[in-house]
PDB file of N, CA and C in Angstrom:
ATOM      1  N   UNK A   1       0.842  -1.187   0.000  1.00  0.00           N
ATOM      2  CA  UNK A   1       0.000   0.000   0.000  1.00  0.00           C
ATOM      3  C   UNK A   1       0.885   1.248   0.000  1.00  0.00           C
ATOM      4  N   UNK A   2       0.238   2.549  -0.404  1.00  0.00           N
ATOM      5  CA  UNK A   2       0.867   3.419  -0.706  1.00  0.00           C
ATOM      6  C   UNK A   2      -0.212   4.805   0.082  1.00  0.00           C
ATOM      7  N   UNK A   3       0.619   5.351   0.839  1.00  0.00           N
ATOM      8  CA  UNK A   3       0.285   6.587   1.676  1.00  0.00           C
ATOM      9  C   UNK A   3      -0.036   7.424   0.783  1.00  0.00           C
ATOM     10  N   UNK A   4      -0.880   8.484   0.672  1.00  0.00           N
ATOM     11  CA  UNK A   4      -1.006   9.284  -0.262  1.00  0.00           C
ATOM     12  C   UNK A   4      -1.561  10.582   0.832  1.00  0.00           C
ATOM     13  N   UNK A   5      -1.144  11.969   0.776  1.00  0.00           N
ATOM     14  CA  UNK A   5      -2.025  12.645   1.771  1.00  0.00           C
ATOM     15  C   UNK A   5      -2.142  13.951   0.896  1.00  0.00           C
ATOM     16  N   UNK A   6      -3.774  14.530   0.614  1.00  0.00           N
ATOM     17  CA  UNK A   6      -3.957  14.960  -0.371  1.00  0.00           C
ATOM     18  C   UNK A   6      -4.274  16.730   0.573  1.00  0.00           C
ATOM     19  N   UNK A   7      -3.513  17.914   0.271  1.00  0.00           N
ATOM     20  CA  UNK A   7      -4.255  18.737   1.709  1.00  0.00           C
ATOM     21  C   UNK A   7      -4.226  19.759   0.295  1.00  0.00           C
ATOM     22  N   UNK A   8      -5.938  20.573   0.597  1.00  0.00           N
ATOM     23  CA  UNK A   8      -6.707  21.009   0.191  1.00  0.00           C
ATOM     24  C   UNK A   8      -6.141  22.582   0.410  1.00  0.00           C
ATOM     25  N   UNK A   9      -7.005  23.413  -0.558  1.00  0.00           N
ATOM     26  CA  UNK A   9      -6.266  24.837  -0.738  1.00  0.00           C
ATOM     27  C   UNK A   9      -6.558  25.134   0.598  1.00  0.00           C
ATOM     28  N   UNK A  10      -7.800  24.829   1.332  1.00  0.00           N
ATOM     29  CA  UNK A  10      -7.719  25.378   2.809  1.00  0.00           C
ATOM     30  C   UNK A  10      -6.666  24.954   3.752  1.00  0.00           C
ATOM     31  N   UNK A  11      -6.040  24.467   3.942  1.00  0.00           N
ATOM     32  CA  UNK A  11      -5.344  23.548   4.126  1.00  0.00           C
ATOM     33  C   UNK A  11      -5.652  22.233   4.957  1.00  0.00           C
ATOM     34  N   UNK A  12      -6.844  21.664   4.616  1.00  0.00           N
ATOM     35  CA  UNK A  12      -7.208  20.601   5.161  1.00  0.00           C
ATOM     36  C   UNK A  12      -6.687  19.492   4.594  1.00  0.00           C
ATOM     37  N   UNK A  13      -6.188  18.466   5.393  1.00  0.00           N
ATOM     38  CA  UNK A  13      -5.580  17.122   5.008  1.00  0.00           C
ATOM     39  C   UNK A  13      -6.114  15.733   4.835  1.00  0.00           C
ATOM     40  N   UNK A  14      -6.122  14.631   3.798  1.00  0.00           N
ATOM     41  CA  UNK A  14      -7.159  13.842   4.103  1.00  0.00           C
ATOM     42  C   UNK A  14      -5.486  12.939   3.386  1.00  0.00           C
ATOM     43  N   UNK A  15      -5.694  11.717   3.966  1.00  0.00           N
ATOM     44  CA  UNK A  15      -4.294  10.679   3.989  1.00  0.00           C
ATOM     45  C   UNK A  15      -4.985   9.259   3.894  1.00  0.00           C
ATOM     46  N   UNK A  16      -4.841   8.547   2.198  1.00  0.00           N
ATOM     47  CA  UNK A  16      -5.252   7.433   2.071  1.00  0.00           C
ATOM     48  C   UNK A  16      -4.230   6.340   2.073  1.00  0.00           C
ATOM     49  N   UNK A  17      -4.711   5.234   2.236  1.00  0.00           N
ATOM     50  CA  UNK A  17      -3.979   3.957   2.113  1.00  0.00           C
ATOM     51  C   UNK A  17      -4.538   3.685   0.497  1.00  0.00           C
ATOM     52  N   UNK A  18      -3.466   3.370  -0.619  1.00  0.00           N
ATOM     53  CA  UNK A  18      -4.101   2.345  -1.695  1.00  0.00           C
ATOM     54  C   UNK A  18      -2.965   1.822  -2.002  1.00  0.00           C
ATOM     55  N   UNK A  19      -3.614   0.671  -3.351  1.00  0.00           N
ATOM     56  CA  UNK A  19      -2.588  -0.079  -3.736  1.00  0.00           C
ATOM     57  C   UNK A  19      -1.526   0.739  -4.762  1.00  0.00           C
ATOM     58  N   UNK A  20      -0.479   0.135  -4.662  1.00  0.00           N
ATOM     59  CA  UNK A  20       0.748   0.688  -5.811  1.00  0.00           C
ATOM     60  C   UNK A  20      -0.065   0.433  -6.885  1.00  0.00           C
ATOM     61  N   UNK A  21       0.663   1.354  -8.284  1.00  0.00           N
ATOM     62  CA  UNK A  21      -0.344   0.662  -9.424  1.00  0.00           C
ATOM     63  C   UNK A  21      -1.232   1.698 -10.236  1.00  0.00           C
ATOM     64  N   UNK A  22      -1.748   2.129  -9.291  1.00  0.00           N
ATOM     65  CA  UNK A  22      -3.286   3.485 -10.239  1.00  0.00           C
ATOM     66  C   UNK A  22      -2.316   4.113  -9.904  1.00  0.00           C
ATOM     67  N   UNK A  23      -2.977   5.285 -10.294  1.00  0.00           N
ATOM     68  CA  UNK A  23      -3.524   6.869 -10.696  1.00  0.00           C
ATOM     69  C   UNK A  23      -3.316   7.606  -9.405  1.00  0.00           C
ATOM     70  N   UNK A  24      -2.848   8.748  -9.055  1.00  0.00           N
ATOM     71  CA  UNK A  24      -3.593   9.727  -8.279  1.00  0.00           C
ATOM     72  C   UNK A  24      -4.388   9.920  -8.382  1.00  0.00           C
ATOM     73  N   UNK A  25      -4.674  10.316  -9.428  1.00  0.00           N
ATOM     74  CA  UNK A  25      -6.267  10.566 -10.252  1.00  0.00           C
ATOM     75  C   UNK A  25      -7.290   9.807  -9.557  1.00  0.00           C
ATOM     76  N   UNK A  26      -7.182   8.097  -9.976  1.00  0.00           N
ATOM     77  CA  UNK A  26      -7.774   6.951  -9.787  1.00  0.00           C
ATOM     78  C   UNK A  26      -7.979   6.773  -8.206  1.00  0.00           C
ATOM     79  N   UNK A  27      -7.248   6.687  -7.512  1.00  0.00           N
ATOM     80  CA  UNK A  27      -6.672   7.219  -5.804  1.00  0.00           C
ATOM     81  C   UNK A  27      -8.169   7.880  -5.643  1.00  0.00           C
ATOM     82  N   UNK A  28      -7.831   9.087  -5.679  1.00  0.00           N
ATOM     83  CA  UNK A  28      -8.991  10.222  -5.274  1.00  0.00           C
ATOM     84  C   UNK A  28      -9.854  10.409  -5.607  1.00  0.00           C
ATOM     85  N   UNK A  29     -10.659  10.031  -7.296  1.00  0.00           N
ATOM     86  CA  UNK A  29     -11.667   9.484  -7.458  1.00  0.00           C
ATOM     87  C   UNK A  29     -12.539   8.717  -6.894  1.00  0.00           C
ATOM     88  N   UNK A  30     -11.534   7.554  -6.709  1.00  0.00           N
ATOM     89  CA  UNK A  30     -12.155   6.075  -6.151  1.00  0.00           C
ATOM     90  C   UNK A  30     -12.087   6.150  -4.369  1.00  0.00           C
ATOM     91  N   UNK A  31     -12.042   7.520  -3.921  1.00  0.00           N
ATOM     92  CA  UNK A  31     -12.161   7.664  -2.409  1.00  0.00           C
ATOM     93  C   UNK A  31     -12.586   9.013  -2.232  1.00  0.00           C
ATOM     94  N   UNK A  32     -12.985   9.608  -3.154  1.00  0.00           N
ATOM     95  CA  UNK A  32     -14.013  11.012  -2.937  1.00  0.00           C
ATOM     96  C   UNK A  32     -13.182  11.774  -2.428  1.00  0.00           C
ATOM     97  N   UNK A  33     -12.060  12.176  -2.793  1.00  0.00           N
ATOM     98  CA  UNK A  33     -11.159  13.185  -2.372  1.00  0.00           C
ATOM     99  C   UNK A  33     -12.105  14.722  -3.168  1.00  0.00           C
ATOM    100  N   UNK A  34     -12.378  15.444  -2.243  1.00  0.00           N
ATOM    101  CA  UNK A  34     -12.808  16.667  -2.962  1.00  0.00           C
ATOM    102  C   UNK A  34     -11.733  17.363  -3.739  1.00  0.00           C
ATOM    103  N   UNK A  35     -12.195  17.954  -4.503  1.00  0.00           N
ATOM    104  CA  UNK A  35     -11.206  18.749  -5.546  1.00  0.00           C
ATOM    105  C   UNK A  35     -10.534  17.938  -6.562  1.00  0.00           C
ATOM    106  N   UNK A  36     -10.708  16.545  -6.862  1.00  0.00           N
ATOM    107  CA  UNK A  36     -10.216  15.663  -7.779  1.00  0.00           C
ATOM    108  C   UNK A  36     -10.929  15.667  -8.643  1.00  0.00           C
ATOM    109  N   UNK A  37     -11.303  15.859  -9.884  1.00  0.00           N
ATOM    110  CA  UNK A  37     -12.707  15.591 -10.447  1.00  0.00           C
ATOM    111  C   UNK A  37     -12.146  14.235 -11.954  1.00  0.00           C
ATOM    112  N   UNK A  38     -11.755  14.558 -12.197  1.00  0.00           N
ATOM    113  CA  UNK A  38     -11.186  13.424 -13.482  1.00  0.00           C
ATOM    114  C   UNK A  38     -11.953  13.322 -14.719  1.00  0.00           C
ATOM    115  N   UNK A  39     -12.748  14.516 -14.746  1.00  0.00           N
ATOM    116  CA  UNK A  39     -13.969  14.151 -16.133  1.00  0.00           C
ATOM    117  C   UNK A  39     -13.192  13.194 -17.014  1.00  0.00           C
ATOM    118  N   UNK A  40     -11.944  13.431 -17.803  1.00  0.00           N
ATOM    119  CA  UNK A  40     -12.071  12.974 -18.695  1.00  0.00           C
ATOM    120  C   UNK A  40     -11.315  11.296 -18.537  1.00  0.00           C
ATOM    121  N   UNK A  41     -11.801  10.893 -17.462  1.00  0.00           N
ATOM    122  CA  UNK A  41     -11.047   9.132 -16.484  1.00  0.00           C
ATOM    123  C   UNK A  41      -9.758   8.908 -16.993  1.00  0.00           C
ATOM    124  N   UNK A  42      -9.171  10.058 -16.728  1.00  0.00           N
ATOM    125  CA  UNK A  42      -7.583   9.721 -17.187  1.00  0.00           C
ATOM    126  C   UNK A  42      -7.073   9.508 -18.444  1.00  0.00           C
ATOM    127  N   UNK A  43      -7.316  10.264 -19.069  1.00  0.00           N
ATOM    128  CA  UNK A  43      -6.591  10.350 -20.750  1.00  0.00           C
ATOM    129  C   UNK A  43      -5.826  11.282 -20.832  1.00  0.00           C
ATOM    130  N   UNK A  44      -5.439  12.368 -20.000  1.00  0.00           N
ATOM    131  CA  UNK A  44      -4.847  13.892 -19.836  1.00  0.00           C
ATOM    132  C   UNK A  44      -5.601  14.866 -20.692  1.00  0.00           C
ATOM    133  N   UNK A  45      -6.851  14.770 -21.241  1.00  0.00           N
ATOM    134  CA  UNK A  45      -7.753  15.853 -21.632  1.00  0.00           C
ATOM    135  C   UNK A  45      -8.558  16.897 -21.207  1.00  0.00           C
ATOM    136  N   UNK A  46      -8.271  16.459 -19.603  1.00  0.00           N
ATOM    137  CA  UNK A  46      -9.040  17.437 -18.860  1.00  0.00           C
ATOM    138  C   UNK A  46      -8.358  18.886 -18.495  1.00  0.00           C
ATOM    139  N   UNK A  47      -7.551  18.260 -17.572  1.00  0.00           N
ATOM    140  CA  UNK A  47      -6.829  19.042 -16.408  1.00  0.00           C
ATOM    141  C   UNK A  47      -7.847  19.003 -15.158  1.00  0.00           C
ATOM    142  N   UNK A  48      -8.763  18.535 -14.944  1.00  0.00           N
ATOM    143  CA  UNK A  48      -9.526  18.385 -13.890  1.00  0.00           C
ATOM    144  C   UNK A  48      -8.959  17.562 -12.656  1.00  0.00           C
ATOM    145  N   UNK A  49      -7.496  16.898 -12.971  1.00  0.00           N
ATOM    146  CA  UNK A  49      -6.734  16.544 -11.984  1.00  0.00           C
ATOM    147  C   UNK A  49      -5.741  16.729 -11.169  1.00  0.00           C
ATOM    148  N   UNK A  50      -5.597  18.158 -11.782  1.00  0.00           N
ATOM    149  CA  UNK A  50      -4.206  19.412 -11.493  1.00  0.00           C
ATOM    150  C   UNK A  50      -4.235  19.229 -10.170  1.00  0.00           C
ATOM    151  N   UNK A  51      -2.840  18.811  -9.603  1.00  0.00           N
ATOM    152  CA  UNK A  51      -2.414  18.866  -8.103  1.00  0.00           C
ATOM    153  C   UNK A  51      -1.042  19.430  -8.255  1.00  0.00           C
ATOM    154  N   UNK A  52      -0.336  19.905  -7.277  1.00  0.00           N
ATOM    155  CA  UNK A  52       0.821  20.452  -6.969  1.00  0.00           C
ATOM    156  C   UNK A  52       1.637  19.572  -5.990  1.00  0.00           C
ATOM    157  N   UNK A  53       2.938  18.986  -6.499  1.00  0.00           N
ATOM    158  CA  UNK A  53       3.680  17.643  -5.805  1.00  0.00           C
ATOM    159  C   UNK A  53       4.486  18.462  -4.894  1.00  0.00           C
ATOM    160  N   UNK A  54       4.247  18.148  -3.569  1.00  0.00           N
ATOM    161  CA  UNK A  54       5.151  18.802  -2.489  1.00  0.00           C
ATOM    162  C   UNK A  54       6.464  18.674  -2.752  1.00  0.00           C
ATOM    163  N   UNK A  55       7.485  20.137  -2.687  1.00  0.00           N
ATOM    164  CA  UNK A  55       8.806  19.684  -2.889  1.00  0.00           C
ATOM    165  C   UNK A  55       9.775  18.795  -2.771  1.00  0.00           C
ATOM    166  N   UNK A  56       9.203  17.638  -1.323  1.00  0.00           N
ATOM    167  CA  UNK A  56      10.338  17.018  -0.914  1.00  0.00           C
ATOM    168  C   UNK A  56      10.017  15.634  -1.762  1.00  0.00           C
ATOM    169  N   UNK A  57       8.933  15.269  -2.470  1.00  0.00           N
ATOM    170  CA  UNK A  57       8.627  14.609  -3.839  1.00  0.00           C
ATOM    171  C   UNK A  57       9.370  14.569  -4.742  1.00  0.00           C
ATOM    172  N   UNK A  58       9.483  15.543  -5.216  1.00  0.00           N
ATOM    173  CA  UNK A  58       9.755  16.194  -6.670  1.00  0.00           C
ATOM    174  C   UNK A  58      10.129  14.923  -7.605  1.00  0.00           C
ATOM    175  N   UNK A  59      11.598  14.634  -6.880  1.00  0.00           N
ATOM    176  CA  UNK A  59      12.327  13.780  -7.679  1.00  0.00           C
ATOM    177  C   UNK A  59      11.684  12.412  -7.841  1.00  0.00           C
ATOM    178  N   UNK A  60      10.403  12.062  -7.184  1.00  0.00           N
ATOM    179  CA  UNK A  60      10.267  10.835  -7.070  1.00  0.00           C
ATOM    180  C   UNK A  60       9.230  10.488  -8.422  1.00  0.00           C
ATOM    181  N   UNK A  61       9.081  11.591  -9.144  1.00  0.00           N
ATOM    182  CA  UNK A  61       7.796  11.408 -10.053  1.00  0.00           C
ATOM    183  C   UNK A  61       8.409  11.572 -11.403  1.00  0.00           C
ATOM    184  N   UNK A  62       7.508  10.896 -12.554  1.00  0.00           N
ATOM    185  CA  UNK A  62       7.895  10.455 -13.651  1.00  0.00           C
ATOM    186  C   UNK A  62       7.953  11.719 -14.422  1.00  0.00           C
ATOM    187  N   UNK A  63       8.949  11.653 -15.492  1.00  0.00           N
ATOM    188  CA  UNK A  63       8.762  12.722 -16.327  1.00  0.00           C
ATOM    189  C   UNK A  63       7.468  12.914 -16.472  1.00  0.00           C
ATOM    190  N   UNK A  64       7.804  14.609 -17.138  1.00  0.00           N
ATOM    191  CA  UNK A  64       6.312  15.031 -18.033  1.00  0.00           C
ATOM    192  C   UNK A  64       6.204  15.244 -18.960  1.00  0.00           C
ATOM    193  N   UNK A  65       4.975  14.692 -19.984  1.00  0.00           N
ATOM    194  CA  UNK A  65       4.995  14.333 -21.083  1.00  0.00           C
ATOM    195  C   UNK A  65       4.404  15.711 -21.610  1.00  0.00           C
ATOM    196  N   UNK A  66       4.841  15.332 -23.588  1.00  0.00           N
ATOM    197  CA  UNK A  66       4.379  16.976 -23.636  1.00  0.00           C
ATOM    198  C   UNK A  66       2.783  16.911 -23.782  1.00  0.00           C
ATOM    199  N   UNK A  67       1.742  16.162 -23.520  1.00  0.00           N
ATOM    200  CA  UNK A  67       0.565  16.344 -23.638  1.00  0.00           C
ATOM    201  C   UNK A  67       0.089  16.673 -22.277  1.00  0.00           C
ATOM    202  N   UNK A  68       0.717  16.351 -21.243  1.00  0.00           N
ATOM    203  CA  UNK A  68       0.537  16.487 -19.867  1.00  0.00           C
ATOM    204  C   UNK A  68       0.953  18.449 -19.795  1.00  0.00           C
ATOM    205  N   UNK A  69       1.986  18.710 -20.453  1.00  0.00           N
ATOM    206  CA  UNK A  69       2.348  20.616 -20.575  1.00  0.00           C
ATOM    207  C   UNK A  69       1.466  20.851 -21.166  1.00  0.00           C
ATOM    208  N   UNK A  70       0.737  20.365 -21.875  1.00  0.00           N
ATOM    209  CA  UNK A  70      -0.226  21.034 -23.160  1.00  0.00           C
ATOM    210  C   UNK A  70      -1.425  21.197 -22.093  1.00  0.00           C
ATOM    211  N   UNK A  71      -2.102  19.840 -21.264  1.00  0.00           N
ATOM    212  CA  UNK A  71      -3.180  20.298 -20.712  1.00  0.00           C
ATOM    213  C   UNK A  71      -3.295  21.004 -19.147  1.00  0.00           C
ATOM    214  N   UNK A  72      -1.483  21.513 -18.892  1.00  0.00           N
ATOM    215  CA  UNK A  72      -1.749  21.916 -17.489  1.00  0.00           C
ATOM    216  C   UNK A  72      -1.767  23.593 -18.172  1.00  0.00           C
ATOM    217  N   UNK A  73      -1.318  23.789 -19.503  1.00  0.00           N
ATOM    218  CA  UNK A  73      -1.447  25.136 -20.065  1.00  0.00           C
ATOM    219  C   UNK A  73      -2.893  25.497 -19.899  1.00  0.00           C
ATOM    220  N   UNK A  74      -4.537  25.018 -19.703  1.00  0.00           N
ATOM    221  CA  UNK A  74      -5.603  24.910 -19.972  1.00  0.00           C
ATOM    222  C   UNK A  74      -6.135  24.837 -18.557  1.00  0.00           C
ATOM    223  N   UNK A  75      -5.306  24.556 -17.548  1.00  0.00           N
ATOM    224  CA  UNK A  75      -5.912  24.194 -16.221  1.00  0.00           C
ATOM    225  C   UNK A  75      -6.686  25.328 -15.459  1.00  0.00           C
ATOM    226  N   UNK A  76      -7.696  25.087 -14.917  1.00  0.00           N
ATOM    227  CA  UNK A  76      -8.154  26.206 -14.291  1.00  0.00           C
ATOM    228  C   UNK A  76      -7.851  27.286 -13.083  1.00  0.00           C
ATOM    229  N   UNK A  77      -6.775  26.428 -12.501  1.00  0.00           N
ATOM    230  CA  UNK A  77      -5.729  27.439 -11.696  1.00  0.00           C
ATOM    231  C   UNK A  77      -4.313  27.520 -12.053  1.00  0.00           C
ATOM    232  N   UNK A  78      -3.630  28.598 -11.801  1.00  0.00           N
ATOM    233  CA  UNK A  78      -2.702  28.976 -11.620  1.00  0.00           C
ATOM    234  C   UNK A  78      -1.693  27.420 -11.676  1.00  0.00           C
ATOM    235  N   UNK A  79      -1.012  27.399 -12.678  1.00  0.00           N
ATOM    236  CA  UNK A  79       0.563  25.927 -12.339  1.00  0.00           C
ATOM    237  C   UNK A  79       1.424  27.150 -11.980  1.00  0.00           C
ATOM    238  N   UNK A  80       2.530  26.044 -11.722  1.00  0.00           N
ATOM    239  CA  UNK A  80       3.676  26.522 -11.795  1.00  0.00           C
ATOM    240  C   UNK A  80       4.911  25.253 -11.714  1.00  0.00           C
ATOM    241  N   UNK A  81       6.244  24.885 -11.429  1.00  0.00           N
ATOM    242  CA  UNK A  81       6.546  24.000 -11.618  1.00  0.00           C
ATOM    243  C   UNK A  81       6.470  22.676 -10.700  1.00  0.00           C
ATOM    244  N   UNK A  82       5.712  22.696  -9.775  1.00  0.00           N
ATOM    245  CA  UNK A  82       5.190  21.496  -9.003  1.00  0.00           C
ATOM    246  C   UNK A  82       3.831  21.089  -9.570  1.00  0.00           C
ATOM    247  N   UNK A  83       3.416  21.682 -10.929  1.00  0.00           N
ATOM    248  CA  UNK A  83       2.122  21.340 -10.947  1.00  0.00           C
ATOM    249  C   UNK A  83       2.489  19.903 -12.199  1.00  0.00           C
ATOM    250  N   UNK A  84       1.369  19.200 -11.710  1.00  0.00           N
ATOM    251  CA  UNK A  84       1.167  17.657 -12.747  1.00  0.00           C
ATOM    252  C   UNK A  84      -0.248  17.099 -12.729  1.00  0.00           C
ATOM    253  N   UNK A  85      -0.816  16.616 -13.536  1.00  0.00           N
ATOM    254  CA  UNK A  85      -1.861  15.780 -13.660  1.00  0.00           C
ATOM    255  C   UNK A  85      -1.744  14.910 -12.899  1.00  0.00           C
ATOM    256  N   UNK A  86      -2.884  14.572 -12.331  1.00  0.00           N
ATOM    257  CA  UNK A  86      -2.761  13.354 -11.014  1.00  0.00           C
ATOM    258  C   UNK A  86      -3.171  12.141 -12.185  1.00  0.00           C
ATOM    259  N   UNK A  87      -3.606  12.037 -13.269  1.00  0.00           N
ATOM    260  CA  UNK A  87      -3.843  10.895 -14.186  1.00  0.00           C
ATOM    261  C   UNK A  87      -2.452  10.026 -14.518  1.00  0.00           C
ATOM    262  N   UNK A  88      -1.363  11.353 -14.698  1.00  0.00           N
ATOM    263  CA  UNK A  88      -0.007  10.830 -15.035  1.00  0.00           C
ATOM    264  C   UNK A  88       0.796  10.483 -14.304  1.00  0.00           C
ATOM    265  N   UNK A  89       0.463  10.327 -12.663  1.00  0.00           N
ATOM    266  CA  UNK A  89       0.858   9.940 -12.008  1.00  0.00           C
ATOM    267  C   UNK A  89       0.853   8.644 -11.494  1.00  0.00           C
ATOM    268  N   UNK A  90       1.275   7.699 -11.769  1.00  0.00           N
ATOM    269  CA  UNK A  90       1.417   6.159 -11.187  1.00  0.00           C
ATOM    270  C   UNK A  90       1.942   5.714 -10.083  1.00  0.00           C
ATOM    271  N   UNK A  91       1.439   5.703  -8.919  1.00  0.00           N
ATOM    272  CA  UNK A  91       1.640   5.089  -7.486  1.00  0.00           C
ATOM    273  C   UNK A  91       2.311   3.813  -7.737  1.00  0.00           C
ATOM    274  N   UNK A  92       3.618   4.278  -6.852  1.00  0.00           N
ATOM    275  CA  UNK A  92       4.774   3.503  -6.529  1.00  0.00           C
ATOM    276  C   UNK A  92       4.624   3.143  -5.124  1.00  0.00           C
ATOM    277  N   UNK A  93       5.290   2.028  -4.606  1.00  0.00           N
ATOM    278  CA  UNK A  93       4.946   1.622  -3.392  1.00  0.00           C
ATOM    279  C   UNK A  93       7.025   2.669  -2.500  1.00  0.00           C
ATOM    280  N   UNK A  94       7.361   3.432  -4.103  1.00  0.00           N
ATOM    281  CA  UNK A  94       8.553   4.339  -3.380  1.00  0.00           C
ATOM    282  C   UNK A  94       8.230   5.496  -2.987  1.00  0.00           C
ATOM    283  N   UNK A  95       6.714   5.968  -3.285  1.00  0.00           N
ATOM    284  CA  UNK A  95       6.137   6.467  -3.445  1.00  0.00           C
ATOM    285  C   UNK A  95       5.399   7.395  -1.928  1.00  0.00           C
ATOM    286  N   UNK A  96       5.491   6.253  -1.128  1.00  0.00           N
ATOM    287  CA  UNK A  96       5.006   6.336   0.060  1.00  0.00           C
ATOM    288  C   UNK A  96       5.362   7.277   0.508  1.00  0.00           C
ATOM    289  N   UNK A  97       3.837   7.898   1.601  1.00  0.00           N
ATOM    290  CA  UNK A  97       4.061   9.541   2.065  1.00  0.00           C
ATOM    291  C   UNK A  97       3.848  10.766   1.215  1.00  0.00           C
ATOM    292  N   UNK A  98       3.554  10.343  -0.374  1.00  0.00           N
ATOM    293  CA  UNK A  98       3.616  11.697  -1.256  1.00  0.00           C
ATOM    294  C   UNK A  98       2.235  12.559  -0.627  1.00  0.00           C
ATOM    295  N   UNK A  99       2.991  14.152  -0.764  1.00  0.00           N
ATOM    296  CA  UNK A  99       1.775  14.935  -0.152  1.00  0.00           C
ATOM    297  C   UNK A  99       1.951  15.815  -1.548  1.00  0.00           C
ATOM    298  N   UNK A 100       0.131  15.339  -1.556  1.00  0.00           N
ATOM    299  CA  UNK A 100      -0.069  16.414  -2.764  1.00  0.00           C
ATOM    300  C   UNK A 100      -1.087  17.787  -2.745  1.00  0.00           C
ATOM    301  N   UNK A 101      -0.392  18.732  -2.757  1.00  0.00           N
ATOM    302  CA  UNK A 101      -1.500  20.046  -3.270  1.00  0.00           C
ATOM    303  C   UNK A 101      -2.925  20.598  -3.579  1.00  0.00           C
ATOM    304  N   UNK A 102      -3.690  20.281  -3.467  1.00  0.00           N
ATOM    305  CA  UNK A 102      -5.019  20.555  -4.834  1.00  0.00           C
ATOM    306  C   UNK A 102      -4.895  21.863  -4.617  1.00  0.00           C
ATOM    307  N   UNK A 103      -5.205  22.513  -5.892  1.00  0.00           N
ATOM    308  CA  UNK A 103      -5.782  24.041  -6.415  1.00  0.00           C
ATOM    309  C   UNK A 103      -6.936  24.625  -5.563  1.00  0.00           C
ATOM    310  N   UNK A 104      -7.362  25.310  -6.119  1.00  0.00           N
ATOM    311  CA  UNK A 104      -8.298  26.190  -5.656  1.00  0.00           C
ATOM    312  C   UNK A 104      -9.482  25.823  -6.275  1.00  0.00           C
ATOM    313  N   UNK A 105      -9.242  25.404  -7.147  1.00  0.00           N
ATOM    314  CA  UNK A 105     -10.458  25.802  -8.642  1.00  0.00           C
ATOM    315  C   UNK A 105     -10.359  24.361  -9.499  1.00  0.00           C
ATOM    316  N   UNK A 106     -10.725  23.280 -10.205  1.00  0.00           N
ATOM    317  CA  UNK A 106     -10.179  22.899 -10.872  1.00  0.00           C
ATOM    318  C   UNK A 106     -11.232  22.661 -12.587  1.00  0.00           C
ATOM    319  N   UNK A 107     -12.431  23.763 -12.298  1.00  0.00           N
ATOM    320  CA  UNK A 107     -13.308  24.224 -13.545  1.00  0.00           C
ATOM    321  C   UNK A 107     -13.860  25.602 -13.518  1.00  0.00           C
TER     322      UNK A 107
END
């Protein structure tokens, strides 16, 4: 299992257990994380999954692809360079402990 702790623009914190394997995306979907929305179930067409990877992360996450830059250009809040699609993100069991961001806004 893989720690995941997702804290909200207010800064409220919500910290799941899942398996290695999915999605952030998939993660917070499939456990009602507010502010996750995923319209488009993970294809990177949305940006409805825009989270911000806490610095001490950074290094632990997969490149970014250029369709993943294309749809955080479209996102409804503010990126900057911690920002990534939680679709393109694949839970590693090295993974454990990642604290992720949500926006403000994500339509």
């Amino acid at each position: 299992m893989v720690q995941v702790t997702f804290v909200s623009a207010a800064g409220d914190r919500r910290t799941l257990d899942v398996r290695a394997g999915i999605s952030v995306m998939e993660a917070a979907v499939q456990n009602g994380v507010v502010g996750i929305i995923g319209e488009c179930g993970g294809s990177a067409m949305c940006a409805t999954c825009h989270v911000h990877v806490d610095p001490a992360f950074a290094d632990q996450m997969p490149p970014q692809q250029e369709i993943e830059e294309a749809m955080l250009d479209c996102a409804a809040a503010p990126t900057d360079e911690r920002s990534r699609l939680g679709c393109q993100i694949l839970l590693t069991e090295g993974m454990d402990g990642l604290i992720l961001h949500l926006p403000e806004a994500q339509v």
